[in-house]
Protein backbone atom coordinates (compact mmCIF):
# COMPACT_ATOMS: atom_id res chain seq x y z
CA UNK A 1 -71.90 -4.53 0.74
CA UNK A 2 -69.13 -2.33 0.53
CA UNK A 3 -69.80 -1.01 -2.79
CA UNK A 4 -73.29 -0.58 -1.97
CA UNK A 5 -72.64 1.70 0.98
CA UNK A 6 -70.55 3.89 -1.16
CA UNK A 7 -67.71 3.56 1.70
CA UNK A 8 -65.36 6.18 2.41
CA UNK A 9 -61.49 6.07 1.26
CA UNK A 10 -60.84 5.41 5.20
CA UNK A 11 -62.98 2.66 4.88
CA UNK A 12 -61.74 0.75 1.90
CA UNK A 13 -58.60 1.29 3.87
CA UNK A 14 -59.38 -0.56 6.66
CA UNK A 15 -61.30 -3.13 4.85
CA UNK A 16 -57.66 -4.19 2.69
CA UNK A 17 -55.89 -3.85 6.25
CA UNK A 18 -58.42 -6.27 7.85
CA UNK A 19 -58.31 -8.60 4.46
CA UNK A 20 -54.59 -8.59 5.20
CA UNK A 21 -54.71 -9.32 8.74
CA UNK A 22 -56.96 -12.27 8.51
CA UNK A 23 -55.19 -13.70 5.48
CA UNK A 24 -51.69 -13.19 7.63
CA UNK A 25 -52.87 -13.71 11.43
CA UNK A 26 -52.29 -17.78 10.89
CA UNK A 27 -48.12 -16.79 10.73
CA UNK A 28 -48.07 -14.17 13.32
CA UNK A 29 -44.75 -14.69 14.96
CA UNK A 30 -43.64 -17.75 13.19
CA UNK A 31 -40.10 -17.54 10.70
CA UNK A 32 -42.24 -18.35 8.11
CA UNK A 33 -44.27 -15.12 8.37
CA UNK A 34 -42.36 -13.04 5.25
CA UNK A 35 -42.73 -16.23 3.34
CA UNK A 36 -46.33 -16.34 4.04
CA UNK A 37 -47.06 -12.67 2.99
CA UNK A 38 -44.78 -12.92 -0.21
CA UNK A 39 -47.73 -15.73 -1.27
CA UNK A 40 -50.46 -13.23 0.40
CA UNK A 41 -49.41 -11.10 -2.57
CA UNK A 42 -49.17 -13.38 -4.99
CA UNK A 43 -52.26 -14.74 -4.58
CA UNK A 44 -53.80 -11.01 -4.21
CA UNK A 45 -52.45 -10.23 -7.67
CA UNK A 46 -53.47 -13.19 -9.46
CA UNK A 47 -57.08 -13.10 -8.29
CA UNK A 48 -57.08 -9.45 -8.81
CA UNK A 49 -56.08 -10.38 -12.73
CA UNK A 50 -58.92 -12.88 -13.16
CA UNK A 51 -61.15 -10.01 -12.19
CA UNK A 52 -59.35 -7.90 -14.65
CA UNK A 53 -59.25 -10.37 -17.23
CA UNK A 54 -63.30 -11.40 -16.76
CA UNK A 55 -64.24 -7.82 -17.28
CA UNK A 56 -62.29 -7.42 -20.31
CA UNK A 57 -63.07 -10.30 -22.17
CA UNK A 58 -66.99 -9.30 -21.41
CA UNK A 59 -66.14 -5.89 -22.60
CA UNK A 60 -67.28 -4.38 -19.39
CA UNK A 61 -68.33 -0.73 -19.50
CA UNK A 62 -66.42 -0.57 -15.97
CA UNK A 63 -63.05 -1.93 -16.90
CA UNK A 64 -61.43 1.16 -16.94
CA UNK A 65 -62.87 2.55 -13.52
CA UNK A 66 -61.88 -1.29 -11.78
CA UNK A 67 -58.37 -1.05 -13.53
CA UNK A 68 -57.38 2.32 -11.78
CA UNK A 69 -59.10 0.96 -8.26
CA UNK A 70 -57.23 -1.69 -8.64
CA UNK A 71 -53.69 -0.16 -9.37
CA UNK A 72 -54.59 1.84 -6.23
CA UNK A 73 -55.41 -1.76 -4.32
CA UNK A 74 -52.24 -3.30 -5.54
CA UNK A 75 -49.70 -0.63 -4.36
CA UNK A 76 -51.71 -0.06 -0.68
CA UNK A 77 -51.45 -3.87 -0.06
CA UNK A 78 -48.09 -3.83 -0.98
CA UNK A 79 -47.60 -0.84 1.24
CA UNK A 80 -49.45 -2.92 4.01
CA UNK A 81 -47.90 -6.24 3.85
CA UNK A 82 -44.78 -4.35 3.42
CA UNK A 83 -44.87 -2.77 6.36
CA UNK A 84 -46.35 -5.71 8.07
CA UNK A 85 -43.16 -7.99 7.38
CA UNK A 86 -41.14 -5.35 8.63
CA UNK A 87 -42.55 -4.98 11.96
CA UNK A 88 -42.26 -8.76 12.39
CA UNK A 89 -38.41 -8.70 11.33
CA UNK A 90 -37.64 -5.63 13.13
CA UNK A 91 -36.12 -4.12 9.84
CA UNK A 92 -37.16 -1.00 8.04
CA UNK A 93 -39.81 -1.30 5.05
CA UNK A 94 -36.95 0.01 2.39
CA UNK A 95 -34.62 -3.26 3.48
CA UNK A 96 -37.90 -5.56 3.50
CA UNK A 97 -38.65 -4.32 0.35
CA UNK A 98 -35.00 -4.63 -1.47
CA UNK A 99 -34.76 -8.36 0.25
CA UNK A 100 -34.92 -11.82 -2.48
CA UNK A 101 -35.49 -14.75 -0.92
């Protein structure tokens, strides 16, 4: 539906937020909150990849125009969950971000 309406930048925006949010609200204020977004991404990426991989074995004309929307995708919902866990640790993105667990 999205695609159809020809949505706004804004409004892809807030659709990945909200596709975050629902994914995440199950761990809202539990410990196991960062562990649950490090899998959020996971999963995000590898489901992003089948989509990547499907086009390109079909030799999609629009391969090249989903790869660069999804590069975009990738970094803003790592941005998002990102700043997510932070908020729930009380630390700043940059430590989030630099933390292996």
């Amino acid at each position: 539906m999205t695609l159809q309406q020809q949505s706004t930048l804004e409004q892809w925006a807030a659709w990945l937020d909200n596709v975050m949010m629902q994914a995440l609200k199950p761990y809202e204020g539990r410990p196991s909150f960062p562990k649950a977004a490090r899998q959020f991404l996971l999963k995000w990426s590898f489901y992003s990849s089948m989509v990547i991989r499907d086009l390109t074995l079909r030799s999609a004309a629009s391969f090249g125009s989903f790869h660069l929307i999804r590069l975009l995708y990738d970094e803003y919902m790592f941005y998002l969950v990102e700043h997510r866990v932070a908020q729930a640790t009380g630390e700043t993105p940059i430590a989030v971000m630099g933390e292996v667990r």
